[in-house]
PDB file of N, CA and C in Angstrom:
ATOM      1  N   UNK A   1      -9.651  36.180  28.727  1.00  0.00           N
ATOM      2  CA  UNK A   1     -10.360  35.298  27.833  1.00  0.00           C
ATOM      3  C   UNK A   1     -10.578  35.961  26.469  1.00  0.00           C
ATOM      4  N   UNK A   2     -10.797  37.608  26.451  1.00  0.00           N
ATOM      5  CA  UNK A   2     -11.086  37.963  25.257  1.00  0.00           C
ATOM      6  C   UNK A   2      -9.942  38.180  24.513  1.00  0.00           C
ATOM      7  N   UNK A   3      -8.788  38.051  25.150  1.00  0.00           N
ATOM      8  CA  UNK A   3      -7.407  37.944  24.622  1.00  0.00           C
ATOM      9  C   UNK A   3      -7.088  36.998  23.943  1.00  0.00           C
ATOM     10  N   UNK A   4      -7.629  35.736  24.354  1.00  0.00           N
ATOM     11  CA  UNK A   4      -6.977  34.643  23.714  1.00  0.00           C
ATOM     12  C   UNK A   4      -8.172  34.089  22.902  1.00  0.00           C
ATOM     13  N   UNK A   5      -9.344  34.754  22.687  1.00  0.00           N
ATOM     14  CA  UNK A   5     -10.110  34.454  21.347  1.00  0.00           C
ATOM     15  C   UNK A   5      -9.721  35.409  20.749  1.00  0.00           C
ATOM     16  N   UNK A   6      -9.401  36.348  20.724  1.00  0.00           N
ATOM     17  CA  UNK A   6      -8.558  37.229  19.875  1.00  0.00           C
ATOM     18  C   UNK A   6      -7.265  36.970  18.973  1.00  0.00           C
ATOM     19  N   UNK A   7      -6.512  36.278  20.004  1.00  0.00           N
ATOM     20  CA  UNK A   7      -5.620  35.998  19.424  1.00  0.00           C
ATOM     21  C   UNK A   7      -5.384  34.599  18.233  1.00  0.00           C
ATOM     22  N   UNK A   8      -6.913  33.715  18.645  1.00  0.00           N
ATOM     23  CA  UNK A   8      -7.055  32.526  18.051  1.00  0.00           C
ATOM     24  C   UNK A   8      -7.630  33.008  16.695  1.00  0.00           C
ATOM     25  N   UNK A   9      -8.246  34.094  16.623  1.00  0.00           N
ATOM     26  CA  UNK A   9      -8.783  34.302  15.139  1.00  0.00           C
ATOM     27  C   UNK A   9      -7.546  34.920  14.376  1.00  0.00           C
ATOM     28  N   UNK A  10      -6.758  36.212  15.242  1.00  0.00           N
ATOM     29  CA  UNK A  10      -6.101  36.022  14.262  1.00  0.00           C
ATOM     30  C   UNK A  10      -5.143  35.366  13.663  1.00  0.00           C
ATOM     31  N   UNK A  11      -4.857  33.935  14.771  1.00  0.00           N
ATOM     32  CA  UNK A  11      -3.877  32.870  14.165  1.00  0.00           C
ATOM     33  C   UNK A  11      -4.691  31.947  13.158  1.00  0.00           C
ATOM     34  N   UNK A  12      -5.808  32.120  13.217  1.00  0.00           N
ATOM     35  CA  UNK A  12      -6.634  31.774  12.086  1.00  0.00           C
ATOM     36  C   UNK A  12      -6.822  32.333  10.894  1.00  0.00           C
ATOM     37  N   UNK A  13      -7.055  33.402  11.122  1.00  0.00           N
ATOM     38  CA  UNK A  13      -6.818  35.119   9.694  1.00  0.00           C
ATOM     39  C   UNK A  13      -5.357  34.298   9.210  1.00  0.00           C
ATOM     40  N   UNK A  14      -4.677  34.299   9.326  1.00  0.00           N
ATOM     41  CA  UNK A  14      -3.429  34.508   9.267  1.00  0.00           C
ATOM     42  C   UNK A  14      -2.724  32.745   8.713  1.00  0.00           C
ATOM     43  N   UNK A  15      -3.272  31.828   9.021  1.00  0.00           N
ATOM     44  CA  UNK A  15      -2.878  30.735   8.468  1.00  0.00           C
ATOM     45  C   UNK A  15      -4.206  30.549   7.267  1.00  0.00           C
ATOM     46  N   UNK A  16      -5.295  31.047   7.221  1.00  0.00           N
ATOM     47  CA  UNK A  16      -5.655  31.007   6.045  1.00  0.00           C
ATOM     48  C   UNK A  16      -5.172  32.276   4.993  1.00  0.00           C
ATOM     49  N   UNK A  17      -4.719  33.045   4.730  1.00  0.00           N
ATOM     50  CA  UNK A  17      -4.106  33.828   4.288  1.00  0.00           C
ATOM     51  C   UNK A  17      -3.137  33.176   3.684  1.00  0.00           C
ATOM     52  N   UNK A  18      -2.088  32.735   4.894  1.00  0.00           N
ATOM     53  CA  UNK A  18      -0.844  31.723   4.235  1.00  0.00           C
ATOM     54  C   UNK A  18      -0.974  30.551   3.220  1.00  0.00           C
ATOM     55  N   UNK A  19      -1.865  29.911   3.238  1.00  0.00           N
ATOM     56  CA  UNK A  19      -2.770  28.868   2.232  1.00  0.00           C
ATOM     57  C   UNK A  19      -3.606  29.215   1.238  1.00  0.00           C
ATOM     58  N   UNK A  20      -3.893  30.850   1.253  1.00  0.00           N
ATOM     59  CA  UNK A  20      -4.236  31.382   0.091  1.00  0.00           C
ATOM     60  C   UNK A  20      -2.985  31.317  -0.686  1.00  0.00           C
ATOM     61  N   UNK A  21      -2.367  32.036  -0.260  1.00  0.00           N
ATOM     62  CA  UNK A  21      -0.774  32.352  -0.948  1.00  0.00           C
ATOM     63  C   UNK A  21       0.041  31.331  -1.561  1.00  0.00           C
ATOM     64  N   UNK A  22       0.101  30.006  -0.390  1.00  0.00           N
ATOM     65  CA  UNK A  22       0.699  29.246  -1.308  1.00  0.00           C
ATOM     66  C   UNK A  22       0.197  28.241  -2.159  1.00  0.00           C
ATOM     67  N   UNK A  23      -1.211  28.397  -1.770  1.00  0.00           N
ATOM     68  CA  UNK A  23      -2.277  27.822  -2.955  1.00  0.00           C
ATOM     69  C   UNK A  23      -1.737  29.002  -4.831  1.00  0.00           C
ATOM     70  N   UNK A  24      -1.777  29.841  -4.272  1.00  0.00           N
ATOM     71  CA  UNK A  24      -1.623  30.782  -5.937  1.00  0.00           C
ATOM     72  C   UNK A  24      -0.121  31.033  -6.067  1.00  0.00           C
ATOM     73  N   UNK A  25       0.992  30.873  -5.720  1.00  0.00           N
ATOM     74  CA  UNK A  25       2.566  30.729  -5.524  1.00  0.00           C
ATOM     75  C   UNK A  25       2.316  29.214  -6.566  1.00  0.00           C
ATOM     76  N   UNK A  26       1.652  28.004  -6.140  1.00  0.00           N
ATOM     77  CA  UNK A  26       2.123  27.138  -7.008  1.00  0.00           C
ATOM     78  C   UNK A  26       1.116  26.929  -8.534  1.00  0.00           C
ATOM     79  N   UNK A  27      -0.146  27.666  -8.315  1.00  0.00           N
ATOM     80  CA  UNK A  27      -0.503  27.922  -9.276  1.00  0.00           C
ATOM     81  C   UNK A  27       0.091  28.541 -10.398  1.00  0.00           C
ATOM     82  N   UNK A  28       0.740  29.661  -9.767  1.00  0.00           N
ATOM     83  CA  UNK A  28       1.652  30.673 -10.955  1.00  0.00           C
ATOM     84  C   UNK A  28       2.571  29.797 -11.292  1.00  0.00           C
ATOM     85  N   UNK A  29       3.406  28.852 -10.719  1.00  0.00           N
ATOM     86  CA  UNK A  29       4.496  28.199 -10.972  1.00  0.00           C
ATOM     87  C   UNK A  29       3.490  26.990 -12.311  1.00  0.00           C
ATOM     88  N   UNK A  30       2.929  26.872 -11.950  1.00  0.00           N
ATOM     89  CA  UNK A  30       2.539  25.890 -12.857  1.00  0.00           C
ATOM     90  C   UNK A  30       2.308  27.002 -14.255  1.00  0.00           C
ATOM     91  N   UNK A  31       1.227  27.339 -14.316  1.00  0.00           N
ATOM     92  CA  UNK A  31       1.207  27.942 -15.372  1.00  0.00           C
ATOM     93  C   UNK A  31       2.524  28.674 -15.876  1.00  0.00           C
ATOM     94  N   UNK A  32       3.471  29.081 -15.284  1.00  0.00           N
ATOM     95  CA  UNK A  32       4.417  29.629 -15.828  1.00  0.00           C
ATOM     96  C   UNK A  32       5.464  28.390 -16.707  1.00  0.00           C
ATOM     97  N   UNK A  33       5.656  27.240 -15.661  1.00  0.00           N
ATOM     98  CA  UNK A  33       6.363  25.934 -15.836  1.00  0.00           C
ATOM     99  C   UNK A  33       5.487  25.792 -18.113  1.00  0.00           C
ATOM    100  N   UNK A  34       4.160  26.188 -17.915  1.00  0.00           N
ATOM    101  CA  UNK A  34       3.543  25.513 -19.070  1.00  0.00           C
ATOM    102  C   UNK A  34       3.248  26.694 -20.325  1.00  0.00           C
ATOM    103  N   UNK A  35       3.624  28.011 -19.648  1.00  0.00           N
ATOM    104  CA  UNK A  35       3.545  28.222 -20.950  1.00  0.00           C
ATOM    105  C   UNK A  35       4.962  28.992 -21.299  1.00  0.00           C
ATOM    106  N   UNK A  36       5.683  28.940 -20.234  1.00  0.00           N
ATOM    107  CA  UNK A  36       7.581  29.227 -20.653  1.00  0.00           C
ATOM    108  C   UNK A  36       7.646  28.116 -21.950  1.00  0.00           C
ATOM    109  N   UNK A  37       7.278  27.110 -21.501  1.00  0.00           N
ATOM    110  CA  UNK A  37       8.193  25.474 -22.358  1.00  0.00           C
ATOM    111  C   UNK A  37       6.969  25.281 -24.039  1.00  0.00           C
ATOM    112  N   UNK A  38       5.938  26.049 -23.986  1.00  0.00           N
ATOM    113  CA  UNK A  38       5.271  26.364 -25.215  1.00  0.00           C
ATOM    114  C   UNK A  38       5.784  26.895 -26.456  1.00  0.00           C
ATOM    115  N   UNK A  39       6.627  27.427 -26.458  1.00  0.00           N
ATOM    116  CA  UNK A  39       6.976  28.055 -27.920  1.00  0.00           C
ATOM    117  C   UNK A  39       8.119  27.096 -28.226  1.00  0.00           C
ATOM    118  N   UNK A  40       8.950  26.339 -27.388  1.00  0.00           N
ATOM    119  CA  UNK A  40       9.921  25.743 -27.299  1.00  0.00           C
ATOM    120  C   UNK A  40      10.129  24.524 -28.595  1.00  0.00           C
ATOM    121  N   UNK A  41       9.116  23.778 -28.865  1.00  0.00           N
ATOM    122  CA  UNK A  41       9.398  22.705 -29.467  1.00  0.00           C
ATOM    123  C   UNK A  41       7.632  22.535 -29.781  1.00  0.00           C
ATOM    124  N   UNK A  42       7.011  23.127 -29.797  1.00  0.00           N
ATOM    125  CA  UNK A  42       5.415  23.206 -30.198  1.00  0.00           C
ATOM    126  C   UNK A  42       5.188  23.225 -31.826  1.00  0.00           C
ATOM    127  N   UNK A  43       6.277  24.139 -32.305  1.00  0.00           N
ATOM    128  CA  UNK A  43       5.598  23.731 -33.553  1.00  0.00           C
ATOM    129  C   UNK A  43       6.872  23.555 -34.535  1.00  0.00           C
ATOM    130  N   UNK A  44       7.454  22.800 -33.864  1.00  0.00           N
ATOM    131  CA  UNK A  44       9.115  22.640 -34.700  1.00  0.00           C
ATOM    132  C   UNK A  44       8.828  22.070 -36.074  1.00  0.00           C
ATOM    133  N   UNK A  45       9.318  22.055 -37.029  1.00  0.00           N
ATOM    134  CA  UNK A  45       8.771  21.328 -38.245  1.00  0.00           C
ATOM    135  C   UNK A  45       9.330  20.028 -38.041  1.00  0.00           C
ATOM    136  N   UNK A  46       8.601  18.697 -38.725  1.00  0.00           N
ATOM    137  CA  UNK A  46       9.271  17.811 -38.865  1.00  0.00           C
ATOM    138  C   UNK A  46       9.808  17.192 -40.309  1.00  0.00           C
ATOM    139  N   UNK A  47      10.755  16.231 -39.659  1.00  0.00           N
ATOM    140  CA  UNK A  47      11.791  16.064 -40.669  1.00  0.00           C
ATOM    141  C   UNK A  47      11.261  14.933 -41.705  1.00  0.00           C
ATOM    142  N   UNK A  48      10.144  14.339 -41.395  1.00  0.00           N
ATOM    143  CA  UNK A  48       9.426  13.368 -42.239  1.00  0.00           C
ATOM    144  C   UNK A  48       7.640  13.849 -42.873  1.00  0.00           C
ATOM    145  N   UNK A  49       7.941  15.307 -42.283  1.00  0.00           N
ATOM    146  CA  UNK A  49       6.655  16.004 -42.881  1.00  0.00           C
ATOM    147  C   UNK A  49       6.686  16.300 -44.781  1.00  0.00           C
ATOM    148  N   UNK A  50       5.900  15.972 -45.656  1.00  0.00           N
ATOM    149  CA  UNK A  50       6.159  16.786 -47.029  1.00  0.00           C
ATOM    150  C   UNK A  50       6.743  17.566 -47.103  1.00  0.00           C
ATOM    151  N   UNK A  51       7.510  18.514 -47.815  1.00  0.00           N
ATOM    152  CA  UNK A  51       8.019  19.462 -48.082  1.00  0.00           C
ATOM    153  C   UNK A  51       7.295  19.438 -49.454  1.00  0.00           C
ATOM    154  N   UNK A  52       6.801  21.107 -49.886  1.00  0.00           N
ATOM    155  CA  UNK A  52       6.944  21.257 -51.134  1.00  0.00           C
ATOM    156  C   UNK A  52       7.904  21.648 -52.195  1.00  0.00           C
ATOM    157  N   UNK A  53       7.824  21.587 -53.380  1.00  0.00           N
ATOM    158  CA  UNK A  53       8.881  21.887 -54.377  1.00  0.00           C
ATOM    159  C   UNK A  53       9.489  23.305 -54.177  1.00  0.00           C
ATOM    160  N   UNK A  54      10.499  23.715 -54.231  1.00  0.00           N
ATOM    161  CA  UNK A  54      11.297  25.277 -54.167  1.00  0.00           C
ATOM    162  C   UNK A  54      11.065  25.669 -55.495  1.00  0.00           C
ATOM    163  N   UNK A  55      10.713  24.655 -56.916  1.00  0.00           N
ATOM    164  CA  UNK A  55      10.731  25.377 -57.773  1.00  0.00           C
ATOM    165  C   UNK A  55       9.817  25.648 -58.559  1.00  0.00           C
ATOM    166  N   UNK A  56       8.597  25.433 -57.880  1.00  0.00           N
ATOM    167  CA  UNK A  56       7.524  25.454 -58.728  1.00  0.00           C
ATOM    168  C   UNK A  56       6.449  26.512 -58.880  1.00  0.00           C
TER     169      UNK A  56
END
């Protein structure tokens, strides 16, 4: 009996562990997904923005 509450915690240890992990596995993916694609097109100039004079 003390075997198999033994063994139930640590199949318990052990699947919360796993749900830590892939709780922060898709966290990192996200944040990585958001700030890889940040420099990308964030502050591109646009083509109907003012421009000032070159010669003034």
């Amino acid at each position: 009996m003390k075997k198999a509450l033994m063994l139930a915690a640590a199949a318990l240890a052990g699947y919360a562990v796993w749900t830590k992990v892939q709780q922060d596995r898709e966290e990192r993916d996200l944040w990585a997904e958001v700030t890889d694609s940040f420099g990308e097109n964030s502050f591109a100039a646009r083509s109907d923005a003012p421009q000032e004079p070159s010669g003034a």
